[in-house]
Protein backbone atom coordinates (compact mmCIF):
# COMPACT_ATOMS: atom_id res chain seq x y z
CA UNK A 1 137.39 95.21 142.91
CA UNK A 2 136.74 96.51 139.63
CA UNK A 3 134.39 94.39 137.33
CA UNK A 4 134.42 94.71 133.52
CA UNK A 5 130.96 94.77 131.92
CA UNK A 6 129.71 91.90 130.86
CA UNK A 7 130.05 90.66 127.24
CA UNK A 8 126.87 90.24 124.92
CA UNK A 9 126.90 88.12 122.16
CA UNK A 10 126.51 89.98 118.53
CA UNK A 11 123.39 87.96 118.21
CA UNK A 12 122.02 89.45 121.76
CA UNK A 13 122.74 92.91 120.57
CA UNK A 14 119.92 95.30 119.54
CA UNK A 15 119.87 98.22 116.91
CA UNK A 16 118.86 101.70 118.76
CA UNK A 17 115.16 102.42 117.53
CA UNK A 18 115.55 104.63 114.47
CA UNK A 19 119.00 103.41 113.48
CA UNK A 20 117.95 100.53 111.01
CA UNK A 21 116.24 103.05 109.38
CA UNK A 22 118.56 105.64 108.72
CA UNK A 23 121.25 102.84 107.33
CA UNK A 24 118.94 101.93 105.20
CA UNK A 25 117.73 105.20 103.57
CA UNK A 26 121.31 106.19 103.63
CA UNK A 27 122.85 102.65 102.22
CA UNK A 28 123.42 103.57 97.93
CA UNK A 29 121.51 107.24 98.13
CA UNK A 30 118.33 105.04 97.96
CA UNK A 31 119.19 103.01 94.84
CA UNK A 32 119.89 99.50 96.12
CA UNK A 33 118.82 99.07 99.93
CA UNK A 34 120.15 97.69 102.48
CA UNK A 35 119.26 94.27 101.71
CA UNK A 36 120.84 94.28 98.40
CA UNK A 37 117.45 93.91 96.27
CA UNK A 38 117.65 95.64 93.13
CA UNK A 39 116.33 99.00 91.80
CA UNK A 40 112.45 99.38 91.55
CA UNK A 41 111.87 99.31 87.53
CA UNK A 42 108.77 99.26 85.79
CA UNK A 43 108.70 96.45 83.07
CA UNK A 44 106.86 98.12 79.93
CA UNK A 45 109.33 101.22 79.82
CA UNK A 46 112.23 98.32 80.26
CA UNK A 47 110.95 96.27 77.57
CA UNK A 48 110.06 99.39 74.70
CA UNK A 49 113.79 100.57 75.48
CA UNK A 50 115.49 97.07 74.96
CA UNK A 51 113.04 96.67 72.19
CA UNK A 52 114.20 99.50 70.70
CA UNK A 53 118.49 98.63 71.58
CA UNK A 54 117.47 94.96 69.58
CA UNK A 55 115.88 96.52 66.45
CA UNK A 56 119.44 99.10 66.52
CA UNK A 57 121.20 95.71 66.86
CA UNK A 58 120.09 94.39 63.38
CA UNK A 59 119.70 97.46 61.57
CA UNK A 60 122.84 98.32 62.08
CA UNK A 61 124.65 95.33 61.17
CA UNK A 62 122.30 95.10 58.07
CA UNK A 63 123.79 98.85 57.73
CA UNK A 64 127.04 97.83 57.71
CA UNK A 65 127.11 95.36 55.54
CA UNK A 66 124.83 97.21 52.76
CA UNK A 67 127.04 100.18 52.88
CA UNK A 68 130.72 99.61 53.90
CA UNK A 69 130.64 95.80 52.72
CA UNK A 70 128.75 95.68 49.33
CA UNK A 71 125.37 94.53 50.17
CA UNK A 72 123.76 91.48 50.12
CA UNK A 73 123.89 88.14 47.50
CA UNK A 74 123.15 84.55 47.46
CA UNK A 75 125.84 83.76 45.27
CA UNK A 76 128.93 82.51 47.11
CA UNK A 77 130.58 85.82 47.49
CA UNK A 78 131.34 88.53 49.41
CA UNK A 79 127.70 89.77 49.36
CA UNK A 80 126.23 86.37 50.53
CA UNK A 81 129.21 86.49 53.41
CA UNK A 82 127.13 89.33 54.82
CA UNK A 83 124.36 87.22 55.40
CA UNK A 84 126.72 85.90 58.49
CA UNK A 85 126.60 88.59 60.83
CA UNK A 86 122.78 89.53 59.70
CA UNK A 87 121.32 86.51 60.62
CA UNK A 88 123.66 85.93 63.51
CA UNK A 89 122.80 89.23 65.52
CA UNK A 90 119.23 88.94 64.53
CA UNK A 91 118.72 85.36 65.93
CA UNK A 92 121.52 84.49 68.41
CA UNK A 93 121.87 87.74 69.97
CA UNK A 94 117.75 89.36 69.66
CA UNK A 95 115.33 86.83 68.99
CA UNK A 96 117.02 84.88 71.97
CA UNK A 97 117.30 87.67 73.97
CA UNK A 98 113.18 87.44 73.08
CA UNK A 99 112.52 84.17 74.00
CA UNK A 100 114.55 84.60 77.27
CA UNK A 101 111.94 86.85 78.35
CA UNK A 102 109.06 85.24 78.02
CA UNK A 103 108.29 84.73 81.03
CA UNK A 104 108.95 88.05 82.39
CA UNK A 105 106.27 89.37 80.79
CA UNK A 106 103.02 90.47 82.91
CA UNK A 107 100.44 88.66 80.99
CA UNK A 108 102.94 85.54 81.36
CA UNK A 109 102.61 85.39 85.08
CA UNK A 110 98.72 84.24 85.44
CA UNK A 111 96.52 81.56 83.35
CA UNK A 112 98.07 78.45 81.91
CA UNK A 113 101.58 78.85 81.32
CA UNK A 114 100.96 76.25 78.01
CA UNK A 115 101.17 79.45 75.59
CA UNK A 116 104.05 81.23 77.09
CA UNK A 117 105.54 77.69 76.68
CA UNK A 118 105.13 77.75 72.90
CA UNK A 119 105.81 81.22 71.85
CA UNK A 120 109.64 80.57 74.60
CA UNK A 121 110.03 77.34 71.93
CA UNK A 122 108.92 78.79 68.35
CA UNK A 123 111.27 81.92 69.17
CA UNK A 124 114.14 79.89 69.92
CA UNK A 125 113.30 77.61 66.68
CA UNK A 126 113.29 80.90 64.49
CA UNK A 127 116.59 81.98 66.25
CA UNK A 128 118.23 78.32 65.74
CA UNK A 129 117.06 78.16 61.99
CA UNK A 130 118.42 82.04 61.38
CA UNK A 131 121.55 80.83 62.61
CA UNK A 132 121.67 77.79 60.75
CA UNK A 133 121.40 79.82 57.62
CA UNK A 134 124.18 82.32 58.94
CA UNK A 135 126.41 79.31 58.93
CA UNK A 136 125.43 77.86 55.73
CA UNK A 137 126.14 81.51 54.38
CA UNK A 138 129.91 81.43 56.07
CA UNK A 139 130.81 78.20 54.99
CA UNK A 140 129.45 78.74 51.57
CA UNK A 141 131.35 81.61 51.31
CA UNK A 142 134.39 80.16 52.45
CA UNK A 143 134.18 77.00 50.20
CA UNK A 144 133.73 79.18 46.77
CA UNK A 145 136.84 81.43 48.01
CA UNK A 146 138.52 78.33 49.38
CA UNK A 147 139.28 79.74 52.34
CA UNK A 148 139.69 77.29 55.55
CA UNK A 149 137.01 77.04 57.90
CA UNK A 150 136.87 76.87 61.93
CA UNK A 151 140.48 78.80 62.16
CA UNK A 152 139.52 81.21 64.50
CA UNK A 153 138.69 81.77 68.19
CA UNK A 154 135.11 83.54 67.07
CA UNK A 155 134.51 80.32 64.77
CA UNK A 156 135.04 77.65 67.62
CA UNK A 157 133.19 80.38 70.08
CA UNK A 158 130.06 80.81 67.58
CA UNK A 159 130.00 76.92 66.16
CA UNK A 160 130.04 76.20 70.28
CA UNK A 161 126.90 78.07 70.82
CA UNK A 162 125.35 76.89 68.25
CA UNK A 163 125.39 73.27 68.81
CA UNK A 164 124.91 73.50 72.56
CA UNK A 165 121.92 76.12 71.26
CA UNK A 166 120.13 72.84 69.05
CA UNK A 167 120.83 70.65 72.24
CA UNK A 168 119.36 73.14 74.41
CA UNK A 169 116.12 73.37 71.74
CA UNK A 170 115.87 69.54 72.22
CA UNK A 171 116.09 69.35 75.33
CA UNK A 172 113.76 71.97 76.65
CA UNK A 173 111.19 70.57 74.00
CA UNK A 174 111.61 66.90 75.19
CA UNK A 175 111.28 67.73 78.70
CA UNK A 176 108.87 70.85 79.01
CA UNK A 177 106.59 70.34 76.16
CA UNK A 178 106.01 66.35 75.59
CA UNK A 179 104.50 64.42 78.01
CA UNK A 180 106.43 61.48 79.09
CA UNK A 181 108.89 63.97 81.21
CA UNK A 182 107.37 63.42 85.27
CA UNK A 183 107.40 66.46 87.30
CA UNK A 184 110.15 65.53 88.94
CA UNK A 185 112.17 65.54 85.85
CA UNK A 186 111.01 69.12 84.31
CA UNK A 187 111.58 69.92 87.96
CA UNK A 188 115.68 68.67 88.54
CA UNK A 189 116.22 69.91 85.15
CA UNK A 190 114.78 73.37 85.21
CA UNK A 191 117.69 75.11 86.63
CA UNK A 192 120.15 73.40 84.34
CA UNK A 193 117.64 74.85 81.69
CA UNK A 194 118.40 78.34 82.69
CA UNK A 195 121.67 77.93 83.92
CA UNK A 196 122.94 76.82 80.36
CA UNK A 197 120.28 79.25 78.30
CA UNK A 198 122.50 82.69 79.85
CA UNK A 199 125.14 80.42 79.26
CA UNK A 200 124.67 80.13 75.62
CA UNK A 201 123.62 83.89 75.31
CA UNK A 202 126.57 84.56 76.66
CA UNK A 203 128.47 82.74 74.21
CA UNK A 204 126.82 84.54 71.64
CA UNK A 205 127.62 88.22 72.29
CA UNK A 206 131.06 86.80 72.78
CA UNK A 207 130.96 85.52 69.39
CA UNK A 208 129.18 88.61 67.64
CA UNK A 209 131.57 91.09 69.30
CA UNK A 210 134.61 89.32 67.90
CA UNK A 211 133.21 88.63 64.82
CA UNK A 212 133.19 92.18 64.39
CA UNK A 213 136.31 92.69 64.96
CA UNK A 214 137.64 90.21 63.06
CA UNK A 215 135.94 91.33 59.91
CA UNK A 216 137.12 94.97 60.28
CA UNK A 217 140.89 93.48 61.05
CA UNK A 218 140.54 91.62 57.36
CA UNK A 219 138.34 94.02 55.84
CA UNK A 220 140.64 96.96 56.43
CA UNK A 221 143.80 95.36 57.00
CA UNK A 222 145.14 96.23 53.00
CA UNK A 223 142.73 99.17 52.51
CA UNK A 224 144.15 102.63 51.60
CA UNK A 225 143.04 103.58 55.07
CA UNK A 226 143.60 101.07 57.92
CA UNK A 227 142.06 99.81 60.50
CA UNK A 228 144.43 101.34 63.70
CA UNK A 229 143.68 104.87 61.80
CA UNK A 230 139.90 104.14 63.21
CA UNK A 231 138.28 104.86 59.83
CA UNK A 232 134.21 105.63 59.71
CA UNK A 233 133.75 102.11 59.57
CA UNK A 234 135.70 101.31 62.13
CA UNK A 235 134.04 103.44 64.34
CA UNK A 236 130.59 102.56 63.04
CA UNK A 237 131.12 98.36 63.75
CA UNK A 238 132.81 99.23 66.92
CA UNK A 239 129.98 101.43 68.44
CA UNK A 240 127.59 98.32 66.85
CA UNK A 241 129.67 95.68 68.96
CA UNK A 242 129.33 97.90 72.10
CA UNK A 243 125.39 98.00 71.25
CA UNK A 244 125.39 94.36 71.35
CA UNK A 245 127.25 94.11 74.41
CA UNK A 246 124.52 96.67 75.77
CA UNK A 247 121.82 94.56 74.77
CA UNK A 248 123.24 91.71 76.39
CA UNK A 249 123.28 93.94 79.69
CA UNK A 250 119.56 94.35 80.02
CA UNK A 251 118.64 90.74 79.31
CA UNK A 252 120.66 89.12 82.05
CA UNK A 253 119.77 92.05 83.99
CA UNK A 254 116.13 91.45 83.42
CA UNK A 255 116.17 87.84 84.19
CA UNK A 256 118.51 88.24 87.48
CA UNK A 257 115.43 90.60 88.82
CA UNK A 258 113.08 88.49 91.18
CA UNK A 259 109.93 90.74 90.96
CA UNK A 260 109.80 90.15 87.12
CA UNK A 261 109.88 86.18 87.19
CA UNK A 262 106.64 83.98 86.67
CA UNK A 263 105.27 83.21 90.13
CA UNK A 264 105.83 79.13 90.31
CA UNK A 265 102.04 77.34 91.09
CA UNK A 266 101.99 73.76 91.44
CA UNK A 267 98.55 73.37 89.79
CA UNK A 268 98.63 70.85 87.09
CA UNK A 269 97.50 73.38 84.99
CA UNK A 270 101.39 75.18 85.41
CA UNK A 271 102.73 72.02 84.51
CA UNK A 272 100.72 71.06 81.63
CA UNK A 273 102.89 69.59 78.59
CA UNK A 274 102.31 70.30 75.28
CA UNK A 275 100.46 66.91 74.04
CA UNK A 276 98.67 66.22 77.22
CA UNK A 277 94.72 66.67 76.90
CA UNK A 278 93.19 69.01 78.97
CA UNK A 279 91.10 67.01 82.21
């Protein structure tokens, strides 16, 4: 009587020799393997071109405003308006970008970590107080022209990062940096850290990108040539918001790569607040 063969189990089965190997040269023309880890990427080439994207970022919004918007003013009008998007891009968008990165960097990932700790905090404090004065500079603006305030979807979208930004500030500080956090605290609330800093950053290319837009929709809404007729200007902020976007790109990029992160050491040294003497 005829037998069938007998069944094997997927787990019981066994790649021919050489196979594994050709599947994985083959898998993405050698870009991504067969694993799924990322592309191989040197981190000083990286960081010079995002460098580079981020100092585009801010001089061409400071561009725009100088040259298509009437420069800049501390007086209430339209000149101290462009403030705004200045300070916005330059410390929501850049200097966070920055601080996200911190610890990516290759002289971050041996010695104490105290430093790295600091300069993370002080350029998330100079991003916070830029945008501080980037509101103070809207709602000026909007109080001498009498205009209403918090209308819009990019105002609740760029007030929202902002005040989850200052809780994030405190709370990073309070836990990571003083010393009556336990290690088990700095340790449950790490990931929350991280999970709510892309979070924000997020939040705030969302929030530069339509603020863009919504500027050239008033800006050149009555002008002699409109804004659907894609005007220089038009074309200039639009290329800036897709910049932005870019730049957002290559930081979450950047921190989703495993190779770049800080190795984590449980020496006390790793853990070291900021107020807590040295033993």
């Amino acid at each position: 009587m005829f037998r069938p063969p007998p069944t094997r189990r997927i787990s019981e089965m066994s790649w021919e020799p050489g196979v594994w190997d050709v599947l994985s040269n083959c898998c993405w023309a050698g870009v991504v393997s067969f694993s799924g880890t990322m592309p191989t990427l040197r981190f000083l080439p990286f960081s010079i071109l995002l460098g580079v994207v981020g100092i585009l970022c801010v001089g061409l919004t400071g561009f725009w405003c100088y040259h298509w918007r009437g420069g800049f003013g501390w007086d209430g009008t339209a000149r101290m308006f462009n403030w705004h998007p200045v300070f916005m891009v330059t410390g929501m968008v850049v200097l966070y970008g920055a601080a996200a990165l911190v610890y990516r960097l290759p002289l971050s990932r041996r010695g104490s970590k105290l430093p790295w700790k600091l300069l993370h905090a002080a350029l998330a404090l100079v991003a916070f107080l830029l945008a501080v004065l980037g509101l103070v500079a809207v709602f000026s603006y909007h109080k001498t022209r009498t205009i209403a305030n918090m209308y819009s979807l990019h105002s609740w979208v760029g007030l929202t990062a902002v005040v989850l930004f200052s809780c994030q500030w405190l709370m990073g500080f309070s836990t990571f940096l003083l010393p009556w956090a336990p290690t088990w605290l700095r340790g449950l609330y790490k990931p929350i850290h991280v999970f709510f800093g892309c979070a924000i950053f997020m939040l705030a290319i969302a929030a530069s990108i339509s603020g863009i837009n919504e500027k050239l929709f008033f800006s050149l809404n009555n002008a002699t040539v409109l804004y659907s007729s894609l005007p220089p200007e038009a074309w200039f902020a639009n290329t800036l918001g897709l910049l932005i976007v870019v730049l957002g790109w290559m930081v979450l990029w950047a921190l989703s790569k495993p190779a770049w992160k800080r190795p984590e050491l449980d020496s006390p040294e790793a853990q070291q607040p900021l107020l807590e003497e040295d033993k």
